[in-house]
Structures are given as C-alpha cells and as structure tokens.
PDB file of N, CA and C in Angstrom:
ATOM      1  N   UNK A   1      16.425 -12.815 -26.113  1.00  0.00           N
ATOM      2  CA  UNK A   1      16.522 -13.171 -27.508  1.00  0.00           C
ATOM      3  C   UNK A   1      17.734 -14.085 -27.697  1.00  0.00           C
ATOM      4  N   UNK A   2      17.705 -14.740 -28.649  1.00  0.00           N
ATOM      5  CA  UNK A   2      18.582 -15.631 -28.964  1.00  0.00           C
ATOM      6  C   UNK A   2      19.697 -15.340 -30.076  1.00  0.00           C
ATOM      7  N   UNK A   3      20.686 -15.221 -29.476  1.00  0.00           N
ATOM      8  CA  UNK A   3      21.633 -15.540 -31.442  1.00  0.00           C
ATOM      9  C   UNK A   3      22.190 -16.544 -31.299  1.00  0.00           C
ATOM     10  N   UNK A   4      21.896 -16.983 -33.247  1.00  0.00           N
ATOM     11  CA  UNK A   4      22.527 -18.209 -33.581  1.00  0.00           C
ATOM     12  C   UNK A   4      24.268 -17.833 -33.471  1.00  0.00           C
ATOM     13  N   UNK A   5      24.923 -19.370 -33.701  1.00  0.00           N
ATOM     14  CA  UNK A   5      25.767 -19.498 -33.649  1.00  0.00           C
ATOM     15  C   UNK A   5      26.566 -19.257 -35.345  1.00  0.00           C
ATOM     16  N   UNK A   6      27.706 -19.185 -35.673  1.00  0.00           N
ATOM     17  CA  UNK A   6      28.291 -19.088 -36.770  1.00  0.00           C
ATOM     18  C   UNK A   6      27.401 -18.619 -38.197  1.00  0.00           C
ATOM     19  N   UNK A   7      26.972 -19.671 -38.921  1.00  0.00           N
ATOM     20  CA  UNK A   7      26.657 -18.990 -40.247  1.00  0.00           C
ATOM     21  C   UNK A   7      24.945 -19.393 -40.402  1.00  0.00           C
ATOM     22  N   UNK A   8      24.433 -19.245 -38.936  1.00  0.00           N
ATOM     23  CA  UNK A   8      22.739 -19.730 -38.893  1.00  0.00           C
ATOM     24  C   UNK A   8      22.002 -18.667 -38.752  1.00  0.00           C
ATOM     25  N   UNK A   9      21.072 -18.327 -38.755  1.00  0.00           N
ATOM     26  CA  UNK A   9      20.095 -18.229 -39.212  1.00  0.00           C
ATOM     27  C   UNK A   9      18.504 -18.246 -38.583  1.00  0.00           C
ATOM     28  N   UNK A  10      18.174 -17.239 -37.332  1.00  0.00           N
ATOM     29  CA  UNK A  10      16.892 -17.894 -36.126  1.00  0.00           C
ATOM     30  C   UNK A  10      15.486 -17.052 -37.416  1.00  0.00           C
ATOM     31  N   UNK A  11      14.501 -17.983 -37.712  1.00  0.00           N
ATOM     32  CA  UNK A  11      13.419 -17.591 -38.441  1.00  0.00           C
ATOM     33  C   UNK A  11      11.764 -17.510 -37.776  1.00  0.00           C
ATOM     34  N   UNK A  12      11.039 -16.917 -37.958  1.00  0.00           N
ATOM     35  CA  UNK A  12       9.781 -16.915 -37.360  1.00  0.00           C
ATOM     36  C   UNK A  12       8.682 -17.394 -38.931  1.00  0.00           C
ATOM     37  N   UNK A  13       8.800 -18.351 -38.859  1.00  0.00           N
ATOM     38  CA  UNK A  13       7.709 -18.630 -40.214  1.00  0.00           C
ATOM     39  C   UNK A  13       6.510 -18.409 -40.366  1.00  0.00           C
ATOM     40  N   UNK A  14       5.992 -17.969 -41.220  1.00  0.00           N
ATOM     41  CA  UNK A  14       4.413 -17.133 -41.083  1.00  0.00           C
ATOM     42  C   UNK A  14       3.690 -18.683 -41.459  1.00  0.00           C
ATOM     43  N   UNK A  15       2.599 -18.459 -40.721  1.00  0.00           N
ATOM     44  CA  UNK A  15       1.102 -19.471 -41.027  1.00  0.00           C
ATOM     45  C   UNK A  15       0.186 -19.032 -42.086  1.00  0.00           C
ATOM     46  N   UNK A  16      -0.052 -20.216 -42.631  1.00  0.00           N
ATOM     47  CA  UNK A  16      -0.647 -19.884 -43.756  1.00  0.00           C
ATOM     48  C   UNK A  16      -2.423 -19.617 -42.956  1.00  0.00           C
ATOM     49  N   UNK A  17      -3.540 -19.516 -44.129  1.00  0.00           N
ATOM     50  CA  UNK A  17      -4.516 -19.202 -43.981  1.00  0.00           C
ATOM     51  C   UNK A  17      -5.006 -20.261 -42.612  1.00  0.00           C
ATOM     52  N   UNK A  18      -6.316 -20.268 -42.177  1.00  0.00           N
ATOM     53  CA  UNK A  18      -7.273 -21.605 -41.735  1.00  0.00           C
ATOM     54  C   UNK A  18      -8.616 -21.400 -42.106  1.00  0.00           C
ATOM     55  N   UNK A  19      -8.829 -20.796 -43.144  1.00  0.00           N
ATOM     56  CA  UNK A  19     -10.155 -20.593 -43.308  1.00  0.00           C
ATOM     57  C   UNK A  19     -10.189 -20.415 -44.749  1.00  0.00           C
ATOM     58  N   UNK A  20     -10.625 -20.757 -45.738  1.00  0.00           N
ATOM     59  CA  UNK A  20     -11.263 -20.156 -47.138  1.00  0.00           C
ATOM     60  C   UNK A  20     -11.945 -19.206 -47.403  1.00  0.00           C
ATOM     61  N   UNK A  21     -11.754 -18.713 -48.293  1.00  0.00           N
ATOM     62  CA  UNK A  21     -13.026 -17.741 -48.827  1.00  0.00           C
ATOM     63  C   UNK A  21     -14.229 -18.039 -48.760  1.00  0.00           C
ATOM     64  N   UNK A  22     -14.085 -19.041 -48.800  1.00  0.00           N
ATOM     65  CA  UNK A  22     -16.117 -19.813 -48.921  1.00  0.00           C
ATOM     66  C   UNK A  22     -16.040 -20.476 -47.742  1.00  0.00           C
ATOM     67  N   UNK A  23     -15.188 -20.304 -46.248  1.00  0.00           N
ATOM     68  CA  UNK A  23     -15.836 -20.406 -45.102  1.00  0.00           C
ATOM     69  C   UNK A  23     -15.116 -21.720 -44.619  1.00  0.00           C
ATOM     70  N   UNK A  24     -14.519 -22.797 -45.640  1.00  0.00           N
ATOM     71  CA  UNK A  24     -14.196 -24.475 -45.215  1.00  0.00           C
ATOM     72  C   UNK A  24     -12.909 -24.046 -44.016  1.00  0.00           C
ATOM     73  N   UNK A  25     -12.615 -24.653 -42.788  1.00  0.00           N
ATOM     74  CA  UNK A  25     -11.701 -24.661 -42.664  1.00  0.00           C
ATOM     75  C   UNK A  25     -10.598 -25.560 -42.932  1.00  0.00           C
ATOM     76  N   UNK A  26      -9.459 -24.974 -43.037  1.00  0.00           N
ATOM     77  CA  UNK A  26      -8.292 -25.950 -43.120  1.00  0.00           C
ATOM     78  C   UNK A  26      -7.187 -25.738 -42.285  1.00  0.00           C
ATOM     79  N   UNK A  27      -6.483 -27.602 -42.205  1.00  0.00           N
ATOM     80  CA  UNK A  27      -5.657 -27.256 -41.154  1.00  0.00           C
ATOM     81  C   UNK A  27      -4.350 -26.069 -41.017  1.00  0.00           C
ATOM     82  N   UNK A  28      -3.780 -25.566 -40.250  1.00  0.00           N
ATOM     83  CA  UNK A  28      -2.903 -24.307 -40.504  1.00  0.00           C
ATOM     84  C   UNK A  28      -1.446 -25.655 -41.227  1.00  0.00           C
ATOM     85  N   UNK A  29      -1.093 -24.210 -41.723  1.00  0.00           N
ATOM     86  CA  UNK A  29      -0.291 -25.229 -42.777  1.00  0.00           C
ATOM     87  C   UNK A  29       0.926 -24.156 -42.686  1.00  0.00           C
ATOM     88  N   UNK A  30       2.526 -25.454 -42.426  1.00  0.00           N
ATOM     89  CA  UNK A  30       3.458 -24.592 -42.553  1.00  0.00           C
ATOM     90  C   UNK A  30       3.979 -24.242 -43.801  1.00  0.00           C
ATOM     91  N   UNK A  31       4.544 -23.030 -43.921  1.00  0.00           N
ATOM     92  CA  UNK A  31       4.753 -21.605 -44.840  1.00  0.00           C
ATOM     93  C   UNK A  31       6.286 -22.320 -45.144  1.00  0.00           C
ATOM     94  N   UNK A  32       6.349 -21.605 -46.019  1.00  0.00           N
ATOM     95  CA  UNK A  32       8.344 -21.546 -46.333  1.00  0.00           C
ATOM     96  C   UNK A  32       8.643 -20.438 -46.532  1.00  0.00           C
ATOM     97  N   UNK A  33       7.897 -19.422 -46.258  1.00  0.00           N
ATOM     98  CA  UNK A  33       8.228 -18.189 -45.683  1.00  0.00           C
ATOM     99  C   UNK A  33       8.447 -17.515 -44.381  1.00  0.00           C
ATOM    100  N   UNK A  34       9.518 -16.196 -44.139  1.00  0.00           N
ATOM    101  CA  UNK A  34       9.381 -16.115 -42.469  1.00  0.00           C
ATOM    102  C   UNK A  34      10.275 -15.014 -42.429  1.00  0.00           C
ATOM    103  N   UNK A  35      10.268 -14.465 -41.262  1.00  0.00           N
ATOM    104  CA  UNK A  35      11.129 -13.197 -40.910  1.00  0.00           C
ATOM    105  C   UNK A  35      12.124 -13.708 -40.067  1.00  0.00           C
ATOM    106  N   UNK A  36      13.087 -13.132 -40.137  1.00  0.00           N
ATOM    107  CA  UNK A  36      14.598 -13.118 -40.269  1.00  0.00           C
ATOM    108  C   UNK A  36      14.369 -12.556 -38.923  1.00  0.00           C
ATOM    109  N   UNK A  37      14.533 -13.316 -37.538  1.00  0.00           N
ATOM    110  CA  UNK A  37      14.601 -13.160 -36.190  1.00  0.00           C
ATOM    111  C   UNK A  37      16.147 -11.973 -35.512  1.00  0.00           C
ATOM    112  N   UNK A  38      17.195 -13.458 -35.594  1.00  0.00           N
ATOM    113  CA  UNK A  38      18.245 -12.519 -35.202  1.00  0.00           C
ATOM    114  C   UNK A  38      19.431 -13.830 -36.317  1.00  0.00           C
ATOM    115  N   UNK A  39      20.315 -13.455 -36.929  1.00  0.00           N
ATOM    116  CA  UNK A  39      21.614 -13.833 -37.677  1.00  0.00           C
ATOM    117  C   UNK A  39      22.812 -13.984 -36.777  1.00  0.00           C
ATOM    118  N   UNK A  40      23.242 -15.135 -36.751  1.00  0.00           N
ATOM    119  CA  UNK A  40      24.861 -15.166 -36.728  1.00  0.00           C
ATOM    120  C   UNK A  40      26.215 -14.528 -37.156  1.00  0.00           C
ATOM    121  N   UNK A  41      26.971 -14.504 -36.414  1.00  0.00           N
ATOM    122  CA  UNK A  41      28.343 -13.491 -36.797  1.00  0.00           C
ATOM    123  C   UNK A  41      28.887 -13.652 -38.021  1.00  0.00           C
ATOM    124  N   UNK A  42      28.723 -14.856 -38.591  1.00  0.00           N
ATOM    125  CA  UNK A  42      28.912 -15.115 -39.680  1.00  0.00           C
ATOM    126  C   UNK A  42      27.794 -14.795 -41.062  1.00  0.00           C
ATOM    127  N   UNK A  43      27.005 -14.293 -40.673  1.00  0.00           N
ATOM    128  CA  UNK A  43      25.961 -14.301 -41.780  1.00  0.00           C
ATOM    129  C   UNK A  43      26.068 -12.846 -42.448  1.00  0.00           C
ATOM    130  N   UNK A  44      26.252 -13.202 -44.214  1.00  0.00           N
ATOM    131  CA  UNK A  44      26.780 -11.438 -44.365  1.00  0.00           C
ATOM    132  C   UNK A  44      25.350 -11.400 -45.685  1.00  0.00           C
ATOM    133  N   UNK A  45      24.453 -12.202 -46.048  1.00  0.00           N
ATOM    134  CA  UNK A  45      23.716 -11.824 -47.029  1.00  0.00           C
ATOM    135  C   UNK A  45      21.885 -11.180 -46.078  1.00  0.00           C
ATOM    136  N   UNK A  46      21.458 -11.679 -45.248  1.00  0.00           N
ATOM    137  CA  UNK A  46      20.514 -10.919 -44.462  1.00  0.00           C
ATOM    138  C   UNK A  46      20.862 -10.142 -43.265  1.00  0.00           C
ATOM    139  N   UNK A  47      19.654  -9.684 -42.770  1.00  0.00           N
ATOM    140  CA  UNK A  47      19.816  -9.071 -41.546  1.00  0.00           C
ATOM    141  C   UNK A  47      18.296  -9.393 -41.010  1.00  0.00           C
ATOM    142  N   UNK A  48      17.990  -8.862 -39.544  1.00  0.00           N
ATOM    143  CA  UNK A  48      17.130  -9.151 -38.610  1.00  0.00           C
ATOM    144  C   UNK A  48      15.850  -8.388 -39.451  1.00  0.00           C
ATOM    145  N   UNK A  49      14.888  -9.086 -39.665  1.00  0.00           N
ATOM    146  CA  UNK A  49      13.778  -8.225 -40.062  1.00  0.00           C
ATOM    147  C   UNK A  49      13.325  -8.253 -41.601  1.00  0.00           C
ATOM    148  N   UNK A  50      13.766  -8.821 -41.959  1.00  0.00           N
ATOM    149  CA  UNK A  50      14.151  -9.619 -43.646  1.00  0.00           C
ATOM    150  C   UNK A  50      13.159 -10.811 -43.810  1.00  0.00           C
ATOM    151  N   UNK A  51      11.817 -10.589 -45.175  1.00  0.00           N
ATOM    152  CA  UNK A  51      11.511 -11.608 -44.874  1.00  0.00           C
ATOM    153  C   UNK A  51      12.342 -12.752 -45.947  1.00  0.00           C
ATOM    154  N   UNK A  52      12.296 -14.100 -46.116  1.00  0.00           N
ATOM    155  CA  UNK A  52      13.203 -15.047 -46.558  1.00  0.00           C
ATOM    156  C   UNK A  52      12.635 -16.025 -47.525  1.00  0.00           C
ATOM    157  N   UNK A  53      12.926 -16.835 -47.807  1.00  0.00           N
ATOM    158  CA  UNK A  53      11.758 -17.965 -48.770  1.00  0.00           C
ATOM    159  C   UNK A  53      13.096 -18.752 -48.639  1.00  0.00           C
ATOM    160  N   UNK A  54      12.587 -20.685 -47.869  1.00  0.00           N
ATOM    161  CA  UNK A  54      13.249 -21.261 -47.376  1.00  0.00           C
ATOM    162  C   UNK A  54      12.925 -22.955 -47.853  1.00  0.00           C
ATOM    163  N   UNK A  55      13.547 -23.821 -48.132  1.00  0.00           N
ATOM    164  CA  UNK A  55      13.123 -25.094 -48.366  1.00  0.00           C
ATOM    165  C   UNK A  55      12.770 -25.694 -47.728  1.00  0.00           C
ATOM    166  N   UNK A  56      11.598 -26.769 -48.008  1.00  0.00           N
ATOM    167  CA  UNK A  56      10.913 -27.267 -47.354  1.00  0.00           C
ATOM    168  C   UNK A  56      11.190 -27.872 -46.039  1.00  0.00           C
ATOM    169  N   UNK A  57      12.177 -28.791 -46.614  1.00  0.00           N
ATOM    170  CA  UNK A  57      13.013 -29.165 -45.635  1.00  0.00           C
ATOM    171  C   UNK A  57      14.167 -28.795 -44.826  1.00  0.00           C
ATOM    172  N   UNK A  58      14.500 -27.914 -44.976  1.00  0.00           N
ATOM    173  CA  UNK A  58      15.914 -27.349 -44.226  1.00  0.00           C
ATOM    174  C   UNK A  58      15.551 -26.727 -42.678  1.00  0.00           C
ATOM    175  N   UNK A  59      16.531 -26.730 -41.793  1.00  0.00           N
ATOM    176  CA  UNK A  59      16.743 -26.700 -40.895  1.00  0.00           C
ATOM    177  C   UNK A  59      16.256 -27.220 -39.457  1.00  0.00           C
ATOM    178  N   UNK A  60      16.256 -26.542 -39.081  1.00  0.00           N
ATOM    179  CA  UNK A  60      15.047 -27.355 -37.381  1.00  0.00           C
ATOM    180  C   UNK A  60      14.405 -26.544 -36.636  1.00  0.00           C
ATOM    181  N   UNK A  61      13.031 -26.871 -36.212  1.00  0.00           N
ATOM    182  CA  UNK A  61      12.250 -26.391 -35.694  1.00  0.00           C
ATOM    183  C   UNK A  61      12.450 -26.180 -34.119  1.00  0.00           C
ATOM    184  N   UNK A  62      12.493 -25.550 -33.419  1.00  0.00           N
ATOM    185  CA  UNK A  62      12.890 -24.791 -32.193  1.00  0.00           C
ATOM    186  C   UNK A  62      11.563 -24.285 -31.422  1.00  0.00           C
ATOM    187  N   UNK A  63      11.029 -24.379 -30.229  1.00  0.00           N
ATOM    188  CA  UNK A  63      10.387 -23.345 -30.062  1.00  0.00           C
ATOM    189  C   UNK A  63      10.292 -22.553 -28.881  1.00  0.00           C
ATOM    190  N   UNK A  64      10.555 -21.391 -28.906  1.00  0.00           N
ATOM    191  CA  UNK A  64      10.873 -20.504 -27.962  1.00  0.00           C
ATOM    192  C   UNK A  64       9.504 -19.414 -27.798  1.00  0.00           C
ATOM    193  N   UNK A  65       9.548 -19.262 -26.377  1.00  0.00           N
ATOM    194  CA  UNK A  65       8.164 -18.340 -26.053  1.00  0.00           C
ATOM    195  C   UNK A  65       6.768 -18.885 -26.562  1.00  0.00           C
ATOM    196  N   UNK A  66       6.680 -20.547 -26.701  1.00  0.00           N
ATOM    197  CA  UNK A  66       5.565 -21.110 -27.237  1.00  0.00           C
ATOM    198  C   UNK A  66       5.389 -20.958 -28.417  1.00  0.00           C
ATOM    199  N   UNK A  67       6.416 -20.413 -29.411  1.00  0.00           N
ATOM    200  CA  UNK A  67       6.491 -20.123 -30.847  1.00  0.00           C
ATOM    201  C   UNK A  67       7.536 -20.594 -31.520  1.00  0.00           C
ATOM    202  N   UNK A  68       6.641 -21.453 -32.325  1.00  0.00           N
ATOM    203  CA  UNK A  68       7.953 -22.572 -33.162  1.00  0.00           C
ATOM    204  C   UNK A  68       8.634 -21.341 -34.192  1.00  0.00           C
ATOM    205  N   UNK A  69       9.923 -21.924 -34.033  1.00  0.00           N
ATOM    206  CA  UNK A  69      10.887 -20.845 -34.825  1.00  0.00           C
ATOM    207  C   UNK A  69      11.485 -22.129 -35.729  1.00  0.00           C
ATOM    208  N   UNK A  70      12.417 -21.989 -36.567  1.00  0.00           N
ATOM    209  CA  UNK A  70      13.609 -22.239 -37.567  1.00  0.00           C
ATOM    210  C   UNK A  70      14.752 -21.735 -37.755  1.00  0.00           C
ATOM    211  N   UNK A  71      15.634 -22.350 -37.461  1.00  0.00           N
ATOM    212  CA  UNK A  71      17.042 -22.235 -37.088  1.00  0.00           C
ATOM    213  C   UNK A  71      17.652 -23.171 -38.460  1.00  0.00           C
ATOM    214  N   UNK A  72      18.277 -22.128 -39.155  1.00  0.00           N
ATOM    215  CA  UNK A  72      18.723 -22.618 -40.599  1.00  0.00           C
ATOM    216  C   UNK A  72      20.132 -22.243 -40.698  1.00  0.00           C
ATOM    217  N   UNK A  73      21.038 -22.985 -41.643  1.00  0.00           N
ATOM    218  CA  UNK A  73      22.581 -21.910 -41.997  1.00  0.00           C
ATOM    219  C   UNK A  73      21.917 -21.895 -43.333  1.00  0.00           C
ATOM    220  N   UNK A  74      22.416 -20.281 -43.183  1.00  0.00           N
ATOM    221  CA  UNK A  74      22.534 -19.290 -44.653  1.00  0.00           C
ATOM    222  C   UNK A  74      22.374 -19.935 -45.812  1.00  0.00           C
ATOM    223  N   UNK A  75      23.478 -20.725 -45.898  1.00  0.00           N
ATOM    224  CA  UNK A  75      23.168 -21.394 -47.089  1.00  0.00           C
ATOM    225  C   UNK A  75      22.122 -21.695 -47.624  1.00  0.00           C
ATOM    226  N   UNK A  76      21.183 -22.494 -46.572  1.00  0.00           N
ATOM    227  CA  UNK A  76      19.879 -22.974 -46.816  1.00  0.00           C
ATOM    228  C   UNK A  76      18.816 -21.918 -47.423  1.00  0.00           C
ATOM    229  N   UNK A  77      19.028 -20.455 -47.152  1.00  0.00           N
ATOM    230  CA  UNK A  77      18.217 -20.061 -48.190  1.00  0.00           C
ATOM    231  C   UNK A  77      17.943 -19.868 -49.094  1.00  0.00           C
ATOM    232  N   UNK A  78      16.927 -19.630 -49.608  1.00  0.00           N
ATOM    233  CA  UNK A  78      16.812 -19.461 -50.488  1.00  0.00           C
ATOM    234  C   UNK A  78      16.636 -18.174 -51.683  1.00  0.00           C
ATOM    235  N   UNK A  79      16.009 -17.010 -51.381  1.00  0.00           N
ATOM    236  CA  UNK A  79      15.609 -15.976 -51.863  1.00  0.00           C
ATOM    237  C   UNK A  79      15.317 -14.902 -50.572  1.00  0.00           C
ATOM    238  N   UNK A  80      15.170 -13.998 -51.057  1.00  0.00           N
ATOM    239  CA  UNK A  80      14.949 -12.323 -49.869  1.00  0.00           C
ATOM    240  C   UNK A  80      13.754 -11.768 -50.418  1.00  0.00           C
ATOM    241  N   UNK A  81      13.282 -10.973 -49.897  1.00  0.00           N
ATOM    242  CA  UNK A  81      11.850 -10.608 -50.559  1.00  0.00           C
ATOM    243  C   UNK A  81      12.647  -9.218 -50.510  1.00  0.00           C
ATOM    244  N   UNK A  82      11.879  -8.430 -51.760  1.00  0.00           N
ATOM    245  CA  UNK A  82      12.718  -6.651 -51.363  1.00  0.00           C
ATOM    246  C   UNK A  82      11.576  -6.079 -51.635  1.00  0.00           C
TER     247      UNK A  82
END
C-alpha cells in the first residue's frame, strides 16, 4: 500500500453506471466520488475508508494494481459523506 506524502490524499473513485435502465449502453464515466485509500501525516479532516466528493479537476490520476487511483491534497476536497 501506498502513503501519500504531507497533506495528500490516495482515492479509489467509484465508476459510474454502463448500462441504463432501458438496456442503452454507456461509456463508464468518471465519478467525483471515491473512498479515502490511505492519508498523509498531515491530513487531520479524513481518514482511510471515508467516502469523499472531489472536483472535477483536482489532483492526478495514478494507477496502481491496474486501478486508476487519485492522489489529491486535502484541500482539494470537497465534502465527506456521513
């Protein structure tokens, strides 16, 4: 497993649907949602296992074990789900 460095942030972003209700498919589409992998020493508002809601654009895509992750600082989030 990986930990980030200082005040970042490692994310696993969930995939949205590929299929409709009425059967069409569509392409998988990235989420701005995701679970909270592992946190930096510096990070005091989440913890590992947390899911997050994140901007579109923030941070960088990584991918480890064939699974694109997101590597964000704190700041960049946005909201916690409870």
């Amino acid at each position: 497993m990986y930990i980030p460095l200082s005040d970042r942030v490692l994310i696993k972003p969930e995939r949205g649907a590929t299929q409709t209700d009425g059967g069409f498919e569509i392409p998988e589409e990235k989420q701005h949602v995701g679970e909270v992998i592992s946190v930096g020493p510096n990070v005091t508002s989440v913890i590992a296992g947390q899911t997050v809601l994140f901007g579109k654009y923030g941070g960088t895509e990584v991918e480890i074990d064939e699974t694109t992750h997101i590597i964000m600082r704190e700041q960049d989030l946005i909201a916690i789900k409870q």
